[in-house]
PDB file of N, CA and C in Angstrom:
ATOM      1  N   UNK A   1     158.523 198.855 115.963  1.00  0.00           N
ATOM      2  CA  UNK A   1     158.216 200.015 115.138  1.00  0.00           C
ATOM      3  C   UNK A   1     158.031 199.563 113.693  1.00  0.00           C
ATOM      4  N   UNK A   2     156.964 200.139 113.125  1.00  0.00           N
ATOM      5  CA  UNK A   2     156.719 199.728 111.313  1.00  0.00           C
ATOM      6  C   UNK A   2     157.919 200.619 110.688  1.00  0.00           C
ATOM      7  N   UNK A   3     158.373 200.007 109.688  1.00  0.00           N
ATOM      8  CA  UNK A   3     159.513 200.494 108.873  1.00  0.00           C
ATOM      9  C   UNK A   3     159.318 200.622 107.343  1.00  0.00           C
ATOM     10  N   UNK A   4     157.656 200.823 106.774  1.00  0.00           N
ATOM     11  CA  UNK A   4     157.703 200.661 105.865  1.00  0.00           C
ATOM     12  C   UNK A   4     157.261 202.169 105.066  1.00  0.00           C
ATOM     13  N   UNK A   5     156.976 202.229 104.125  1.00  0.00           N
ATOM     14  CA  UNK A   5     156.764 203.738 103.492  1.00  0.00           C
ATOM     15  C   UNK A   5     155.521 204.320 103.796  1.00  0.00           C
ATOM     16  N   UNK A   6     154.249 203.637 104.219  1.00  0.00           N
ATOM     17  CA  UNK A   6     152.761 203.649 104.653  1.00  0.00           C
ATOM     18  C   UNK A   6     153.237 204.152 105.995  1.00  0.00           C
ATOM     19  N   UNK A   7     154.105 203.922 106.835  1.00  0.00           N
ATOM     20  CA  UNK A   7     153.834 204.269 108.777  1.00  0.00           C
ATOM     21  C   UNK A   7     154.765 205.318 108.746  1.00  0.00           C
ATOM     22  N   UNK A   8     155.902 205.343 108.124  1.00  0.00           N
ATOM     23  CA  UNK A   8     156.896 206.875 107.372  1.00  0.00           C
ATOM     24  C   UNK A   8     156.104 207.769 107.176  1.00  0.00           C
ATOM     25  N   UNK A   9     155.392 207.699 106.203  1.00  0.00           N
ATOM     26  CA  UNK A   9     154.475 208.932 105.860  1.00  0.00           C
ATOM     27  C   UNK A   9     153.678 209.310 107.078  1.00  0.00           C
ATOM     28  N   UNK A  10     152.938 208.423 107.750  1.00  0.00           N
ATOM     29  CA  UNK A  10     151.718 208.520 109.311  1.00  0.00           C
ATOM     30  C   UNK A  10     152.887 209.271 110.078  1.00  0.00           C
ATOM     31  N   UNK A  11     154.143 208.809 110.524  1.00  0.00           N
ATOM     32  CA  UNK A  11     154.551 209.425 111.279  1.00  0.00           C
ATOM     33  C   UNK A  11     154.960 211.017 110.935  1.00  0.00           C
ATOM     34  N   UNK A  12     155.462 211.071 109.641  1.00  0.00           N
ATOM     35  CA  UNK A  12     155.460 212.711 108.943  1.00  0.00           C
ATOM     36  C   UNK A  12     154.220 213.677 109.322  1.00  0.00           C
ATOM     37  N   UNK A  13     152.860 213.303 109.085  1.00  0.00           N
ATOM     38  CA  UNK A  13     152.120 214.170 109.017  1.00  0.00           C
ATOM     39  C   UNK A  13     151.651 213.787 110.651  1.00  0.00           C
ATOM     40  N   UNK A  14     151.668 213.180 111.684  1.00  0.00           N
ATOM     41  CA  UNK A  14     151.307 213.205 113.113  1.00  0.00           C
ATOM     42  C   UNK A  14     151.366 214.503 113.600  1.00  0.00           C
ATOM     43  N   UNK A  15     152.173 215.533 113.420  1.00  0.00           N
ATOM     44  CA  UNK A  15     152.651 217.204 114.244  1.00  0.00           C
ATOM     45  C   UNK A  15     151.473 217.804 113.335  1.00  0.00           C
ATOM     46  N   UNK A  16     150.759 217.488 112.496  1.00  0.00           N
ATOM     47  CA  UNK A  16     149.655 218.252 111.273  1.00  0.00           C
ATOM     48  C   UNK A  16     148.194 217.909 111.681  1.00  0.00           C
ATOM     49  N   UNK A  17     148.307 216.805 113.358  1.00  0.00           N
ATOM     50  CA  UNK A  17     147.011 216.582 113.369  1.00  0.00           C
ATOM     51  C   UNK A  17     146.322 215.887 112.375  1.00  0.00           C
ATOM     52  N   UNK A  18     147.210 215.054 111.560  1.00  0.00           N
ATOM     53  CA  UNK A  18     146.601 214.003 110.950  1.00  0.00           C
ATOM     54  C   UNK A  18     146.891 212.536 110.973  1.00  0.00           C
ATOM     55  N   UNK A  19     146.296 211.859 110.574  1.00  0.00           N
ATOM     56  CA  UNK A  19     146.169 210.609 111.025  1.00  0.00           C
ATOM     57  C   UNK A  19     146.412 209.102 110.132  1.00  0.00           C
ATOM     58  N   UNK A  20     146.706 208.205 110.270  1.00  0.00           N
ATOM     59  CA  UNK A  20     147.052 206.905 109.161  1.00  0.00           C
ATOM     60  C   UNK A  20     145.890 207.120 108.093  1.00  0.00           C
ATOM     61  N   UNK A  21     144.815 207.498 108.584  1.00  0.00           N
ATOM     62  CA  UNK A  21     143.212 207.844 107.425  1.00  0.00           C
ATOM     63  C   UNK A  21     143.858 208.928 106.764  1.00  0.00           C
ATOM     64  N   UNK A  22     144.249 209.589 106.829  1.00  0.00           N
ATOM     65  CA  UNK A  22     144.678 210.929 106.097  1.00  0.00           C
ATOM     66  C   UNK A  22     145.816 210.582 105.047  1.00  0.00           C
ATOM     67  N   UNK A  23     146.061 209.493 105.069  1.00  0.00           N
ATOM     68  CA  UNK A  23     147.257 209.133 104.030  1.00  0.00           C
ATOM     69  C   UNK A  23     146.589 208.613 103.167  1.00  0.00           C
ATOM     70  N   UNK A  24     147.411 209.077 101.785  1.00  0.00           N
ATOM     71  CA  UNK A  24     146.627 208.638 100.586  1.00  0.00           C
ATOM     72  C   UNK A  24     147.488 207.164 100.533  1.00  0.00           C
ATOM     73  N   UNK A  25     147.405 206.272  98.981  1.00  0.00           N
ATOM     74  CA  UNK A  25     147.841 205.947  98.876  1.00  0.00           C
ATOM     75  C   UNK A  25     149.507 205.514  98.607  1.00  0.00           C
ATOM     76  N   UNK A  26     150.639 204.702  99.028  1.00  0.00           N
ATOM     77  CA  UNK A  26     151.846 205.559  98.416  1.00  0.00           C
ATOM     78  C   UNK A  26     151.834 205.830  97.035  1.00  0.00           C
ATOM     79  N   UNK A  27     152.244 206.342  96.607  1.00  0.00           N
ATOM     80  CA  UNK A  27     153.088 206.767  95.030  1.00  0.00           C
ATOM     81  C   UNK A  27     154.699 206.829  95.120  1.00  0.00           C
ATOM     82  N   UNK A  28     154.605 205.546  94.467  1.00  0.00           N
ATOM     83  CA  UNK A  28     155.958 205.420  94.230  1.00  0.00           C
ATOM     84  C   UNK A  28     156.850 205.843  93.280  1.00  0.00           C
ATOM     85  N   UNK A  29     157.288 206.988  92.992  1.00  0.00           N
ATOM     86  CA  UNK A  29     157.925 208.089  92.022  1.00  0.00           C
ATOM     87  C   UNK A  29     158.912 207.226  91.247  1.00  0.00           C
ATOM     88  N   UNK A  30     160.058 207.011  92.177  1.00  0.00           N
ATOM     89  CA  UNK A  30     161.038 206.349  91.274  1.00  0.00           C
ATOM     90  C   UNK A  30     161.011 204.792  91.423  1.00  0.00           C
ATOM     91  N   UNK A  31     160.400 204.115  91.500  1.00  0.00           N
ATOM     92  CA  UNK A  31     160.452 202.719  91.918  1.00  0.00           C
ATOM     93  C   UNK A  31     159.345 201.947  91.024  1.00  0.00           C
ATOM     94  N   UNK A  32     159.439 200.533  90.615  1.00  0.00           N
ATOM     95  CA  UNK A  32     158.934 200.060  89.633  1.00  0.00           C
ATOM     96  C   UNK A  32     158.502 198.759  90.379  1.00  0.00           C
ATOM     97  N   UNK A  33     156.815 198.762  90.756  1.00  0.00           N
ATOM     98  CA  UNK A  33     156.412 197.937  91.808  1.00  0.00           C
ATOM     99  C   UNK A  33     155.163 197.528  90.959  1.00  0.00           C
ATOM    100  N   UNK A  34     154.615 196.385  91.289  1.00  0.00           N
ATOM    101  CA  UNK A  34     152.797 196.357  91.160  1.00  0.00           C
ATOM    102  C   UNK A  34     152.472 194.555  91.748  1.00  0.00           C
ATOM    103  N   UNK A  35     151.795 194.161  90.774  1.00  0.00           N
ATOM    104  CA  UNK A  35     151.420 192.848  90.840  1.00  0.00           C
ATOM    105  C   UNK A  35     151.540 191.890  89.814  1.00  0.00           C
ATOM    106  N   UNK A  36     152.225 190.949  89.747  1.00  0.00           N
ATOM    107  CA  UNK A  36     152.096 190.240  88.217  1.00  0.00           C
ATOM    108  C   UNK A  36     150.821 189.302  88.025  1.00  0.00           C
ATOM    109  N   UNK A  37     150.913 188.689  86.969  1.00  0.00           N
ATOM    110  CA  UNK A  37     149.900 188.017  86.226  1.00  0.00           C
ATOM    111  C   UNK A  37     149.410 187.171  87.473  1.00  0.00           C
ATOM    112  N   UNK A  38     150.019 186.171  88.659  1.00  0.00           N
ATOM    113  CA  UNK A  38     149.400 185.378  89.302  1.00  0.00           C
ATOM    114  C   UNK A  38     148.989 186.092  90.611  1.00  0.00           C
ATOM    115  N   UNK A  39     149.368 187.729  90.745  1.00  0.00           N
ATOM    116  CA  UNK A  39     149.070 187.909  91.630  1.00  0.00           C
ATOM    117  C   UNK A  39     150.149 188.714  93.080  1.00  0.00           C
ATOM    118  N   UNK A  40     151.139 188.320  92.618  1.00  0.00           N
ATOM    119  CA  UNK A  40     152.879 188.094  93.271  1.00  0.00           C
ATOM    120  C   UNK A  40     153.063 189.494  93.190  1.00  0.00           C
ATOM    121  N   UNK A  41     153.220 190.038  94.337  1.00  0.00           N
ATOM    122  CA  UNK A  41     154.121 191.454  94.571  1.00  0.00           C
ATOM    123  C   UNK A  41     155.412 191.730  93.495  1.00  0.00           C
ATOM    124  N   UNK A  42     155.779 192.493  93.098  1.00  0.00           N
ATOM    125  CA  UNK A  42     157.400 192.404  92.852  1.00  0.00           C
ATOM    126  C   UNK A  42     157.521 193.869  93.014  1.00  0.00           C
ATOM    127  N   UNK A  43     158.969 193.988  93.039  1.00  0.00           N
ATOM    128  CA  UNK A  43     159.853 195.387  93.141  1.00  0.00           C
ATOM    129  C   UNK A  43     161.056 195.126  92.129  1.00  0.00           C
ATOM    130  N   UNK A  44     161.468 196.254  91.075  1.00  0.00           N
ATOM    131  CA  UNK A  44     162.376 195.933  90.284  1.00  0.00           C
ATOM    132  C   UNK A  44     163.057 197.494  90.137  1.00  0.00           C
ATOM    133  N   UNK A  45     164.446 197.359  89.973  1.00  0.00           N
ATOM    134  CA  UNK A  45     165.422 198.196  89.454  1.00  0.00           C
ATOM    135  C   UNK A  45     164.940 199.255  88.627  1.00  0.00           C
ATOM    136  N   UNK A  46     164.801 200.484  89.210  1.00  0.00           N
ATOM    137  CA  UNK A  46     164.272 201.495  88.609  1.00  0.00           C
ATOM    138  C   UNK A  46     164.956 202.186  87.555  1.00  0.00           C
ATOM    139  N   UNK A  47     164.251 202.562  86.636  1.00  0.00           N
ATOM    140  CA  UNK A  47     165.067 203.097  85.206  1.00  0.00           C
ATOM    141  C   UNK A  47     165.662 204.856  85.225  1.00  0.00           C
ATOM    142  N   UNK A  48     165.122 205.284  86.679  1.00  0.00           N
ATOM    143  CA  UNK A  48     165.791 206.645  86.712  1.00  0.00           C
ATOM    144  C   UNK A  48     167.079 206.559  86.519  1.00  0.00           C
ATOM    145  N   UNK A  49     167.677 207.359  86.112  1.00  0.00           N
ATOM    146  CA  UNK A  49     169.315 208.175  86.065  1.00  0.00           C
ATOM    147  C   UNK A  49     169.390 209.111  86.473  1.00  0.00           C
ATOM    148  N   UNK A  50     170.380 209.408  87.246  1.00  0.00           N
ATOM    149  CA  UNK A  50     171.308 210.324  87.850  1.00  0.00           C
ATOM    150  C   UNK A  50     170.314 211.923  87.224  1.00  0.00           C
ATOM    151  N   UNK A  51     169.765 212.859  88.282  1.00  0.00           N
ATOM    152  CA  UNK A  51     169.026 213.459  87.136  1.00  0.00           C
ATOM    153  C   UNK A  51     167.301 213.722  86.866  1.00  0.00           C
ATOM    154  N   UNK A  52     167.124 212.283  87.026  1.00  0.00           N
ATOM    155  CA  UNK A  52     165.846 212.308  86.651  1.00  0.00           C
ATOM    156  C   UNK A  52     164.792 213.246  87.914  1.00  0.00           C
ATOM    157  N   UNK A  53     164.088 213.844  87.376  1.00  0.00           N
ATOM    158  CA  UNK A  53     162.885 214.345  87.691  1.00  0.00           C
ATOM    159  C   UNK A  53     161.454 214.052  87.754  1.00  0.00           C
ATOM    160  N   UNK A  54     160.222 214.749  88.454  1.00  0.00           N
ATOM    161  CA  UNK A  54     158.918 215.247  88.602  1.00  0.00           C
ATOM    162  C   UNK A  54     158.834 216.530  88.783  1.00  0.00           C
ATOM    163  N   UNK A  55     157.908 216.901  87.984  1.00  0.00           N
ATOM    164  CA  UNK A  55     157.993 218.303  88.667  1.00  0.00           C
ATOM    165  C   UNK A  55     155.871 218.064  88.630  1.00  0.00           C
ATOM    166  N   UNK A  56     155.529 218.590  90.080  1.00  0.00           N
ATOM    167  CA  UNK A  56     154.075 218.661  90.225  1.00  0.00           C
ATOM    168  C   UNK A  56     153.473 219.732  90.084  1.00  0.00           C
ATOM    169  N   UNK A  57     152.618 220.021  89.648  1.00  0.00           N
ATOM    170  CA  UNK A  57     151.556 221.317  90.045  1.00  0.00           C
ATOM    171  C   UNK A  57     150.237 220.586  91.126  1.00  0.00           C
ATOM    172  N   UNK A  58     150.296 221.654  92.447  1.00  0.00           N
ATOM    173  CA  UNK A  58     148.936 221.915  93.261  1.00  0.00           C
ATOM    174  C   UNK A  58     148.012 222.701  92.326  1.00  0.00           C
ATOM    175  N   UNK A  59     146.730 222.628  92.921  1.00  0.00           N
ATOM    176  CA  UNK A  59     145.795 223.105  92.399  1.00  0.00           C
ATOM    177  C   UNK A  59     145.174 223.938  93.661  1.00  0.00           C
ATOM    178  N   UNK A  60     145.657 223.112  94.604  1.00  0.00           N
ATOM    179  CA  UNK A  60     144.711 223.509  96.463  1.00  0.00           C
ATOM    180  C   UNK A  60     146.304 223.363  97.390  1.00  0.00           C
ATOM    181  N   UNK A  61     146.086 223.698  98.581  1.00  0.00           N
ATOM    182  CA  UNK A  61     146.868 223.823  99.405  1.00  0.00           C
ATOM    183  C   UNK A  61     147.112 222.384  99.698  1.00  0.00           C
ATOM    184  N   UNK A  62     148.395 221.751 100.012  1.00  0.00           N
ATOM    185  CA  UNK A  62     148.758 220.435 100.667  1.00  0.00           C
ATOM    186  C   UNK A  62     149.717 220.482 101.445  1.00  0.00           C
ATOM    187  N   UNK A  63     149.934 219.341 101.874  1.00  0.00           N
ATOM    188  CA  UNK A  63     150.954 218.803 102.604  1.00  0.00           C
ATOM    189  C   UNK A  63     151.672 217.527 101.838  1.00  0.00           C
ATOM    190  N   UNK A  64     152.881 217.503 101.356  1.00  0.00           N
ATOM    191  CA  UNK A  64     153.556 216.404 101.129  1.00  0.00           C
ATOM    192  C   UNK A  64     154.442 215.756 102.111  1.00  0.00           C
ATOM    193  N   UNK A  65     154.443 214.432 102.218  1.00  0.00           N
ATOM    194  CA  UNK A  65     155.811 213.921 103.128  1.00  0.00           C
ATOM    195  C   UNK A  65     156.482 212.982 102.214  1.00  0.00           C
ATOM    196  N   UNK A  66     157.741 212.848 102.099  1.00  0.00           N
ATOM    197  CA  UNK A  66     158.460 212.533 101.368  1.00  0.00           C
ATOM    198  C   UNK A  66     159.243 210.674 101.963  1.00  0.00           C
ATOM    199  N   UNK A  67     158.827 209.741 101.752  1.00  0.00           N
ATOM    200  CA  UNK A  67     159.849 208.493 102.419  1.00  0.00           C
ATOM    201  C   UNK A  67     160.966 207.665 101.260  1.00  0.00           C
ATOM    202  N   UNK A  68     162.582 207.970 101.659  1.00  0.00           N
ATOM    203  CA  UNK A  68     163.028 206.622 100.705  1.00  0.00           C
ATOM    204  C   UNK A  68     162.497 205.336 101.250  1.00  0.00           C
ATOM    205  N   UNK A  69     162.337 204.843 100.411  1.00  0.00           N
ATOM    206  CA  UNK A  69     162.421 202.992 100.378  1.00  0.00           C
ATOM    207  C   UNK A  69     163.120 202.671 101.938  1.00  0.00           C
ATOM    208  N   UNK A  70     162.131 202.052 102.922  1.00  0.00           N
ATOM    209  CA  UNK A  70     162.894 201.244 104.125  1.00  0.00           C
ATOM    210  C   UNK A  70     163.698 200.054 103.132  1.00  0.00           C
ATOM    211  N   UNK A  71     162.710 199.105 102.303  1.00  0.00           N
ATOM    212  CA  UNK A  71     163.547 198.355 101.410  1.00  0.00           C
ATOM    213  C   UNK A  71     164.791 197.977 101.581  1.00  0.00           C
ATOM    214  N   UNK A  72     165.152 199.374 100.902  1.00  0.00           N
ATOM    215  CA  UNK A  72     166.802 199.343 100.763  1.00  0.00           C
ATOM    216  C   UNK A  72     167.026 199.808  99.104  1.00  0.00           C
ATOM    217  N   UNK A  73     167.896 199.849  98.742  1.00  0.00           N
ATOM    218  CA  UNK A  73     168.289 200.382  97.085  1.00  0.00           C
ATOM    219  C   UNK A  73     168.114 199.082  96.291  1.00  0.00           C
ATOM    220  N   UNK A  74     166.467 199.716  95.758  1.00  0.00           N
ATOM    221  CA  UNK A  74     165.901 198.371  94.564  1.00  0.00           C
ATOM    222  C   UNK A  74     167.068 198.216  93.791  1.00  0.00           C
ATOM    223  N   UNK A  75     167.794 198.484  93.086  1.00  0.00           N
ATOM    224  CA  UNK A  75     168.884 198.422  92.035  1.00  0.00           C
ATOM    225  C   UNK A  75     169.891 197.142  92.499  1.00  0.00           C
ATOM    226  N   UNK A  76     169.954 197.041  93.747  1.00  0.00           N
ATOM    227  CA  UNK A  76     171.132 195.689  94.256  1.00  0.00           C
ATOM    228  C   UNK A  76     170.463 194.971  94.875  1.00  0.00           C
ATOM    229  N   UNK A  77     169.054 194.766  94.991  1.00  0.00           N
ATOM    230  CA  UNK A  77     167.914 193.903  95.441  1.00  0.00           C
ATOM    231  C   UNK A  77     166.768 193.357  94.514  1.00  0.00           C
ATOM    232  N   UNK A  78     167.123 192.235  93.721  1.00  0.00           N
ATOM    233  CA  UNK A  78     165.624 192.274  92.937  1.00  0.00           C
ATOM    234  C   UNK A  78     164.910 190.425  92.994  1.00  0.00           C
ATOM    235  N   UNK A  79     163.605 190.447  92.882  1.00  0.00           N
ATOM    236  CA  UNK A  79     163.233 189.003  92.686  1.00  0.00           C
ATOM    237  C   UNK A  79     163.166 188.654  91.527  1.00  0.00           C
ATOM    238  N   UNK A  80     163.076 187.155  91.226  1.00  0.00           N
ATOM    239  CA  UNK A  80     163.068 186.578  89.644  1.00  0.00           C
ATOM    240  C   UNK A  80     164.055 187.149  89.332  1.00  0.00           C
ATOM    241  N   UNK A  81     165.357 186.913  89.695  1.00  0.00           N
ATOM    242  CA  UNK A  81     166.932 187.302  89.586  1.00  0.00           C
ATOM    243  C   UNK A  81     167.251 186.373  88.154  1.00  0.00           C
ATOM    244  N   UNK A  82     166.213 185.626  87.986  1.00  0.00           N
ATOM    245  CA  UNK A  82     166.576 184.540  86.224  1.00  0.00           C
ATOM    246  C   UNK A  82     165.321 185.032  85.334  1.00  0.00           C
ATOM    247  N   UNK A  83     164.672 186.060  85.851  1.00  0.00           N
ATOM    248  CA  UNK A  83     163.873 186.978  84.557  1.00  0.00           C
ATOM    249  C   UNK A  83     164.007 188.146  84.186  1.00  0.00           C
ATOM    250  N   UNK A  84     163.352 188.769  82.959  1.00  0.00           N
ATOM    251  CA  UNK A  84     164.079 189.928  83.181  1.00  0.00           C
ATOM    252  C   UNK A  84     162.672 190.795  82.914  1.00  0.00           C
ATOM    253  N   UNK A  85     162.015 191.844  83.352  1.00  0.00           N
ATOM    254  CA  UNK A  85     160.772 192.691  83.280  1.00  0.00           C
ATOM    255  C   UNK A  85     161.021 193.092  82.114  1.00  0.00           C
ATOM    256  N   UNK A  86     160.107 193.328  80.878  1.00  0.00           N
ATOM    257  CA  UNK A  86     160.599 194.172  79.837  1.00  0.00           C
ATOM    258  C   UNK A  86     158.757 194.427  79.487  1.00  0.00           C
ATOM    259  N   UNK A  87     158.442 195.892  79.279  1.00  0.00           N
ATOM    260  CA  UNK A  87     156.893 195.829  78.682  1.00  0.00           C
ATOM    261  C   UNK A  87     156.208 195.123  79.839  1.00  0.00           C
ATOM    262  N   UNK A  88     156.063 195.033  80.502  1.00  0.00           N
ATOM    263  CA  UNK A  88     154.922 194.180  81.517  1.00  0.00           C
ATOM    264  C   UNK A  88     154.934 193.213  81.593  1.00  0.00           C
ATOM    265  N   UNK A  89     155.974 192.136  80.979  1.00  0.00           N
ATOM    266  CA  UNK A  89     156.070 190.770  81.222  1.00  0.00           C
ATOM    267  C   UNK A  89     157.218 190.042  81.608  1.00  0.00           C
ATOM    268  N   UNK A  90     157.435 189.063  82.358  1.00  0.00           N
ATOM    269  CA  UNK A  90     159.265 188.672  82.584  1.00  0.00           C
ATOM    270  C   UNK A  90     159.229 188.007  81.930  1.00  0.00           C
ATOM    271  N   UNK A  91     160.295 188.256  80.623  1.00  0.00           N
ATOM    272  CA  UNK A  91     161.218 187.106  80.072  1.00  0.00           C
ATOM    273  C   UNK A  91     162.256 186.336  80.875  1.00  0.00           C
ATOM    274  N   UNK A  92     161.957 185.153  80.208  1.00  0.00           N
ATOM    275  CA  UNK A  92     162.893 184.201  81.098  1.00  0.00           C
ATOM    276  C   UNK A  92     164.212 184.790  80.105  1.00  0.00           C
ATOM    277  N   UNK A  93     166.108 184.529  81.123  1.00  0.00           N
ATOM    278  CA  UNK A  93     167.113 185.295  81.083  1.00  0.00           C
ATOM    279  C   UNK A  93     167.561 183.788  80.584  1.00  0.00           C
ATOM    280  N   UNK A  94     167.514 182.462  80.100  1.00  0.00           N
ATOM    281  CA  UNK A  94     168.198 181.466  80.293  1.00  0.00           C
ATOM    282  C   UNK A  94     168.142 181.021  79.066  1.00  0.00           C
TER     283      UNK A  94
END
C-alpha cells in the first residue's frame, strides 16, 4: 500500500468518483518542503505554533481531503542536522 500524502488524498476522494487525475497538486499548509540549490528534496521543522491557522475562501463548489504527513512529525525528523535553513539558504551550524 502507498503511504504517502499523493495516494491519501486518491484514496479520500475514490467514494466521489474521482480519480489519482483529479488530484491537484499537494499543498503543504504547515510543512516547509521544496528543492535546494543542487536539486535535493528537503523537509524542515515547521514554524507553526500551537494555534496557527488558514482560513480559505471557495469561489465554486469543492471537495477538500485533508492528509497528516505519513512522514512522521517534521519537528523530531530533519536532514542537514549540521545546517540550519534561514531565508532560503542553509547556514552551516559549526
Amino acid at each position: 500500500m502507498d503511504n504517502h500524502c499523493h495516494s491519501n488524498l486518491t484514496r479520500a476522494v475514490l467514494p466521489y468518483k474521482l480519480t489519482e487525475y483529479d488530484i491537484h497538486d499537494v499543498l503543504n499548509v504547515f510543512q516547509v518542503t521544496g528543492l535546494d540549490s543542487n536539486g535535493k528534496y528537503f523537509m524542515r521543522k515547521s514554524p507553526a505554533v500551537p494555534g496557527s491557522y488558514i482560513e480559505f475562501f471557495a469561489e465554486t463548489d469543492l471537495l477538500c481531503a485533508v492528509s497528516t504527513c505519513p512522514g512522521g512529525d517534521l519537528s523530531a525528523w530533519e536532514w542537514n542536522d549540521d545546517k540550519e535553513w534561514r531565508n532560503g539558504k542553509y547556514l552551516s551550524t559549526n
